[in-house]
C-alpha atoms as a PDB file:
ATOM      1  CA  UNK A   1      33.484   6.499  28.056  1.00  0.00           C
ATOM      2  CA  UNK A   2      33.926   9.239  25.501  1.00  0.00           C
ATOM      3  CA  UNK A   3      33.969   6.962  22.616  1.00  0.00           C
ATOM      4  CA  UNK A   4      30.847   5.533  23.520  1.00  0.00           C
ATOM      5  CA  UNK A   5      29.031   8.821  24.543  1.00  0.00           C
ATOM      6  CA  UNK A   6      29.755   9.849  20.491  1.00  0.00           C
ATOM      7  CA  UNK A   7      28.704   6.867  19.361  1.00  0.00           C
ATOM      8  CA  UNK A   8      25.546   7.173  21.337  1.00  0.00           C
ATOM      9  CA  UNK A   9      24.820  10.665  19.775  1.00  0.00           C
ATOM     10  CA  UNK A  10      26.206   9.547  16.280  1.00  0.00           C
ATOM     11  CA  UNK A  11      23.621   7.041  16.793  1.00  0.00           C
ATOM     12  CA  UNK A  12      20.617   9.204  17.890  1.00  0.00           C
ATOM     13  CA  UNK A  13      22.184  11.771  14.869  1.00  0.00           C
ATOM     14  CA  UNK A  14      21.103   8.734  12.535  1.00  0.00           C
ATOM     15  CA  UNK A  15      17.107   7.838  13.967  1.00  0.00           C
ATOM     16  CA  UNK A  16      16.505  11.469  14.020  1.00  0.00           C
ATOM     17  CA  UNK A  17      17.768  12.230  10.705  1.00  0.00           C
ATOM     18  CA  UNK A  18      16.151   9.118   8.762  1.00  0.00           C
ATOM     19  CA  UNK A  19      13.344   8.869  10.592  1.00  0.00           C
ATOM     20  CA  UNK A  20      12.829  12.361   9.578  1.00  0.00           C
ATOM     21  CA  UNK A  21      12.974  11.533   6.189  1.00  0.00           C
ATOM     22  CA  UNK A  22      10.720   8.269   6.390  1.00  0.00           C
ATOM     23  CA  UNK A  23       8.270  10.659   8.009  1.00  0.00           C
ATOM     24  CA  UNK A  24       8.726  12.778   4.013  1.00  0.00           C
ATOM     25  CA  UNK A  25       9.149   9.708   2.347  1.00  0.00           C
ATOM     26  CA  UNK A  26       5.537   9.184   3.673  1.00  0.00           C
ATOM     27  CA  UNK A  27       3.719  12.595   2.890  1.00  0.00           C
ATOM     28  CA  UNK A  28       5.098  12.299  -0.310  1.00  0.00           C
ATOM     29  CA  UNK A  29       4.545   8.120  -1.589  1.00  0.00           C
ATOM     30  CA  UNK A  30       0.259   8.428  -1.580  1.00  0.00           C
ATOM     31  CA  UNK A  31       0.991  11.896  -4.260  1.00  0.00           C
ATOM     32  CA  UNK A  32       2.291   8.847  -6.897  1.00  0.00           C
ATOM     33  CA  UNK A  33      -0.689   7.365  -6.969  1.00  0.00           C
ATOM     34  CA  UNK A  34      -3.384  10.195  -6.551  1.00  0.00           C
ATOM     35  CA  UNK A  35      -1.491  12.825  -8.749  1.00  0.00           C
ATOM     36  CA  UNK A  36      -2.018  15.325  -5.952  1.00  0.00           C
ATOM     37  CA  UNK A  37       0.484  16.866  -3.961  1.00  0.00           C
ATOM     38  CA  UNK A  38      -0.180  16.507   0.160  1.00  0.00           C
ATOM     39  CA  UNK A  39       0.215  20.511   0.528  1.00  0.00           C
ATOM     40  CA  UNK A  40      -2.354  21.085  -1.857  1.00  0.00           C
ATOM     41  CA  UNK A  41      -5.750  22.507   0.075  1.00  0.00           C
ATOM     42  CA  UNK A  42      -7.985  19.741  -1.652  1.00  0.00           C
ATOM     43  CA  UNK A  43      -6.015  16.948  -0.991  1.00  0.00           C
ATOM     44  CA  UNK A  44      -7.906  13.889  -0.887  1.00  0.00           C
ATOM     45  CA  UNK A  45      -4.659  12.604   1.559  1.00  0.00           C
ATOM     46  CA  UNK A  46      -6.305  13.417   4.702  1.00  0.00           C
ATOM     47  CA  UNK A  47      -5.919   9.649   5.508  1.00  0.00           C
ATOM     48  CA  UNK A  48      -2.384   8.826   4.701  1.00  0.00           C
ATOM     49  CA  UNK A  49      -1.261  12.289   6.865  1.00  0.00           C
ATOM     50  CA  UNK A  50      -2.646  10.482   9.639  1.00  0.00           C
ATOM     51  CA  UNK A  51      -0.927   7.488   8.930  1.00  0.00           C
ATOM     52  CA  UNK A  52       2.341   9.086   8.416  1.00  0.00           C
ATOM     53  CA  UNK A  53       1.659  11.036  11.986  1.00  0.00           C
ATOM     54  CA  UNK A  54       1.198   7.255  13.256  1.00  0.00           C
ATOM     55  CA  UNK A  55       4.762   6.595  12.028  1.00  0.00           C
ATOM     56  CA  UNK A  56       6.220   9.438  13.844  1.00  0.00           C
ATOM     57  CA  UNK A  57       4.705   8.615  17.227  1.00  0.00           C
ATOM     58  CA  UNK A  58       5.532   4.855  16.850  1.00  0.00           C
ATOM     59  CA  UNK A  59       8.933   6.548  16.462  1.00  0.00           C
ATOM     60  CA  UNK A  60       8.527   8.457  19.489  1.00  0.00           C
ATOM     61  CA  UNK A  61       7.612   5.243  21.397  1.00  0.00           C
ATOM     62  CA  UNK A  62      10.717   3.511  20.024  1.00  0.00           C
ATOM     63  CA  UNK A  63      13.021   6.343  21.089  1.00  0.00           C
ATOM     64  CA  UNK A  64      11.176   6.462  24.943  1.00  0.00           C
ATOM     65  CA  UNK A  65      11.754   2.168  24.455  1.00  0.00           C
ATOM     66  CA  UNK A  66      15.273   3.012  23.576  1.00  0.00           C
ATOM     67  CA  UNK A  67      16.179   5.311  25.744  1.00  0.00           C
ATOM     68  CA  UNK A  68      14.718   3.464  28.723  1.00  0.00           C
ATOM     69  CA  UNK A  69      15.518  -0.179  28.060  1.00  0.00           C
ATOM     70  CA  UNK A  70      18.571   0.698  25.516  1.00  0.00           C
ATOM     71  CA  UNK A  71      18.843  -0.193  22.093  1.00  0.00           C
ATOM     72  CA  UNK A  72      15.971  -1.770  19.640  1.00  0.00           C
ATOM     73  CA  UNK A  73      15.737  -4.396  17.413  1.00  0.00           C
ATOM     74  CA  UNK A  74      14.073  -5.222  14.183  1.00  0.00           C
ATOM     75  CA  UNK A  75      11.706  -7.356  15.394  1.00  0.00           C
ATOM     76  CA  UNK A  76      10.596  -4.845  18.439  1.00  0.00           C
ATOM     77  CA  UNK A  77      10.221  -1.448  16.016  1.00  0.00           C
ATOM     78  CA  UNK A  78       7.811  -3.922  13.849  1.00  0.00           C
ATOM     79  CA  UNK A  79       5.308  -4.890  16.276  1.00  0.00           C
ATOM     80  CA  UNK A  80       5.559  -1.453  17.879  1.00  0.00           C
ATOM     81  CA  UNK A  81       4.688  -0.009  14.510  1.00  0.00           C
ATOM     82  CA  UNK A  82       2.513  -1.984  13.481  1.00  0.00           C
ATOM     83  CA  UNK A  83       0.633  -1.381  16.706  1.00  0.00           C
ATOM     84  CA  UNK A  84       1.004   2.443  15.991  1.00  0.00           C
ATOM     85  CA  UNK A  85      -0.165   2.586  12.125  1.00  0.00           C
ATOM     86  CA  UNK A  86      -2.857   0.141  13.924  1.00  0.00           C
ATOM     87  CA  UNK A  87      -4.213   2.661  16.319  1.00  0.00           C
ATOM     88  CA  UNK A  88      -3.877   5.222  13.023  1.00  0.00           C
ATOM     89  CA  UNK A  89      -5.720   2.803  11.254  1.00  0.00           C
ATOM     90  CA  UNK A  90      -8.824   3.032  13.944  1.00  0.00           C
ATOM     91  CA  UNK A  91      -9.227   6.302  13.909  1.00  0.00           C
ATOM     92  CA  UNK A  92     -10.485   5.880  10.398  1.00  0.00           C
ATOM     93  CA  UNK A  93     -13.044   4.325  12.232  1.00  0.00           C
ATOM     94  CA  UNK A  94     -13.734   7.073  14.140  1.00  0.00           C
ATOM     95  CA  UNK A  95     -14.348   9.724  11.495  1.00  0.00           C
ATOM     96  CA  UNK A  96     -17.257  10.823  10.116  1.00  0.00           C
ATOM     97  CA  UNK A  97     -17.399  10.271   6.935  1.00  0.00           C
ATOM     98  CA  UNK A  98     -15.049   8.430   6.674  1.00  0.00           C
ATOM     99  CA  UNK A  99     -11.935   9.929   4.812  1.00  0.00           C
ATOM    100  CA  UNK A 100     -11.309   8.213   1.359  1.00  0.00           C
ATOM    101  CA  UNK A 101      -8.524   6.935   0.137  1.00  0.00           C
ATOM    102  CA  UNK A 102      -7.405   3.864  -2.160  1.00  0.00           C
ATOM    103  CA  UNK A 103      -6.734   0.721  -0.054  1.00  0.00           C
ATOM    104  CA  UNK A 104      -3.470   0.639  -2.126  1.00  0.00           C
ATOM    105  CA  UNK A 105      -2.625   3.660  -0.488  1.00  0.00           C
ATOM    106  CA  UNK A 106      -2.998   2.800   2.931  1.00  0.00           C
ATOM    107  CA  UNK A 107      -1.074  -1.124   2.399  1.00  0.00           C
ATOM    108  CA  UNK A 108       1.926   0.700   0.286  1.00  0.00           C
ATOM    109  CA  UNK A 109       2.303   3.220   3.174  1.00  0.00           C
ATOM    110  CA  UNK A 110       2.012   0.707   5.907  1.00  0.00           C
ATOM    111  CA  UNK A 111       4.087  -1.624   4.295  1.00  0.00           C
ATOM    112  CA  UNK A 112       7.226   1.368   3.763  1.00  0.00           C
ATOM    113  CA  UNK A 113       6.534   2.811   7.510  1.00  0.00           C
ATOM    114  CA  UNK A 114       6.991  -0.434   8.654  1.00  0.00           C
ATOM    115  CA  UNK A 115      10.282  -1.378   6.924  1.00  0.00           C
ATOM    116  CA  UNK A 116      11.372   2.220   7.300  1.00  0.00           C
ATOM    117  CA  UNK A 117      11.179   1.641  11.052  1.00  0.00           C
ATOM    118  CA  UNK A 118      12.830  -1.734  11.188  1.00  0.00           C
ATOM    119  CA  UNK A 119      15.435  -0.853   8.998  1.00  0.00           C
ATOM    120  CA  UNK A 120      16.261   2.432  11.104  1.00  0.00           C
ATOM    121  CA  UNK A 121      16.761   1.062  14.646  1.00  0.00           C
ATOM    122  CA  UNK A 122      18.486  -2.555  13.325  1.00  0.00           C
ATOM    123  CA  UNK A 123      20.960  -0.890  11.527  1.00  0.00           C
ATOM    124  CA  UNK A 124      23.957  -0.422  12.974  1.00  0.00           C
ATOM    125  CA  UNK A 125      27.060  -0.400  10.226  1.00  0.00           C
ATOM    126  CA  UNK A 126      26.527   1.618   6.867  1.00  0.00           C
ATOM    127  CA  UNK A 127      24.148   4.035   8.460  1.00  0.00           C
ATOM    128  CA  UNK A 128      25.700   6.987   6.034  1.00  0.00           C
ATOM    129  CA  UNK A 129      24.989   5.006   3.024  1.00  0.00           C
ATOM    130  CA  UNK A 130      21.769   4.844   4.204  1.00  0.00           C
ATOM    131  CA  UNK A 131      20.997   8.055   4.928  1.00  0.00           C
ATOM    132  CA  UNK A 132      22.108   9.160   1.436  1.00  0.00           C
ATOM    133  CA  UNK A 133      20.026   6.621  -0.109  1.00  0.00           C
ATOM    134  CA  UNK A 134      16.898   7.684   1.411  1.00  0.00           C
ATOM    135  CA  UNK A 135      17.575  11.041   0.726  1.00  0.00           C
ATOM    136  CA  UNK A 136      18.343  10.302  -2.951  1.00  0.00           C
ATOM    137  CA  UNK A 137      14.581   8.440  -2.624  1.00  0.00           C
ATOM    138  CA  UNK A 138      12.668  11.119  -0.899  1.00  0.00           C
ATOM    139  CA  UNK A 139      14.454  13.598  -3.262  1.00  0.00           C
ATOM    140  CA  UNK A 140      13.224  11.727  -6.214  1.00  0.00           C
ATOM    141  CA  UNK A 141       9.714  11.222  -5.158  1.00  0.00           C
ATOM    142  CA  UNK A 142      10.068  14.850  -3.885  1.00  0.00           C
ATOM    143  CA  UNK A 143      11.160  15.606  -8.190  1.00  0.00           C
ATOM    144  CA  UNK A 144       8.254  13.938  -9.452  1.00  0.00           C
ATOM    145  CA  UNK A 145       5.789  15.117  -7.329  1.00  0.00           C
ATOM    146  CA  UNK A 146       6.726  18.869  -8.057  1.00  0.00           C
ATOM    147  CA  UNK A 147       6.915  17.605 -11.865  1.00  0.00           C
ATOM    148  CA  UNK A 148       3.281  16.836 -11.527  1.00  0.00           C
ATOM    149  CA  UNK A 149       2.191  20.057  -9.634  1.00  0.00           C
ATOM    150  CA  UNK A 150       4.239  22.229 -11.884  1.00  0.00           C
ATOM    151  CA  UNK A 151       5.319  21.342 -14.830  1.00  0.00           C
ATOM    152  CA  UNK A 152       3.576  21.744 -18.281  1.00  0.00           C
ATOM    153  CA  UNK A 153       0.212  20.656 -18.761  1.00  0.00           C
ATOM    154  CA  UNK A 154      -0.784  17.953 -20.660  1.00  0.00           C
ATOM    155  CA  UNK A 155      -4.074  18.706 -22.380  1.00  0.00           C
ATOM    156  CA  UNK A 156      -6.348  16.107 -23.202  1.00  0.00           C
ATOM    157  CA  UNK A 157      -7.982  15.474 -26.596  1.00  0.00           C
ATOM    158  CA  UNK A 158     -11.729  16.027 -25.660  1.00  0.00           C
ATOM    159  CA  UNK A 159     -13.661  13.948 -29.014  1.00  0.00           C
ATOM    160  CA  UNK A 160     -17.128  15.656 -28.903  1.00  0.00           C
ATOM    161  CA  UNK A 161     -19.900  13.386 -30.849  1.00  0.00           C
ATOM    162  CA  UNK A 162     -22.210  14.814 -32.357  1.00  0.00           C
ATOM    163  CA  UNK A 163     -25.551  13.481 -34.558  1.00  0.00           C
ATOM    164  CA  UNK A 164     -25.402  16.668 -37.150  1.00  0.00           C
ATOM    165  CA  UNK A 165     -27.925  15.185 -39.417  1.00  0.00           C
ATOM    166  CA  UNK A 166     -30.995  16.320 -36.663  1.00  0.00           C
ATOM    167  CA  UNK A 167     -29.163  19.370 -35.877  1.00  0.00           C
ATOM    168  CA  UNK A 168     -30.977  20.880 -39.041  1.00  0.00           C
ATOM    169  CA  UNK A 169     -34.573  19.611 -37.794  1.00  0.00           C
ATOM    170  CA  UNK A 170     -34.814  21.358 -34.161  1.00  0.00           C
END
């Protein structure tokens, strides 16, 4: 009984902690493609934050599944995610205006809160491996996005044309 009561909290250790970082892995993947961090006041994000607060209450509805009807498979955390990032999806709908962001936006983050979710409750051996690989991901995505925020400025060549021949006759 004691083995199995660590192994229980070894195992909620794991959801917590990489569903934690999916849910950073998440704020941070749309800040690739936009070249705008999520913290920043003008983000134009808006949309994938509520996507990525989707993820975490599909999570919460996976942990409630869990803990009532015990453990969760692959194929369960997909359709209850995809029925999450759904409803997320609708309230897009809902705003006025509606928030803009690029399509490829929304599919890459449905598509990675999606396998992030069935990865995290099928896995059951190599769970520290994982855990350091997504943390070694969220880190680097974490890198590049301060990289972009920070780091030197590129300054771009501005070629100005101008017709100097009239210049002399206005």
């Amino acid at each position: 009984m004691i083995a199995h009561d660590s192994t229980k909290r070894s195992s909620i250790n794991f959801l917590l902690a990489w569903h934690l970082l999916g849910f950073a892995l998440l704020l941070l993947l749309p800040g690739i493609k936009a070249h705008v961090a999520f913290w920043v006041a003008d983000s134009p994000v808006y949309a994938a934050n509520i996507l990525a607060c989707a993820y975490l209450a599909g999570v919460a509805i996976l942990l409630c599944i869990r803990a009532v009807a015990g453990p969760v498979g692959a194929a369960t955390a997909i359709v209850v995610m995809i029925a999450a990032l759904g409803a997320g999806c609708l309230s897009f709908l809902l705003h006025k205006p509606v928030p803009d962001v690029p399509r490829s936006v929304i599919a890459a983050m449905f598509a990675a809160a999606v396998v992030l979710a069935a990865i995290g409750f099928a896995l059951r051996r190599f769970t520290a491996a994982a855990l350091i690989v997504l943390t070694l991901i969220v880190g680097a995505v974490g890198a590049l996005q301060l990289y972009r925020v920070y780091g030197p400025v590129k300054l771009k060549t501005q070629v100005i044309a101008a017709n100097l021949s009239s210049a002399f006759y206005s």
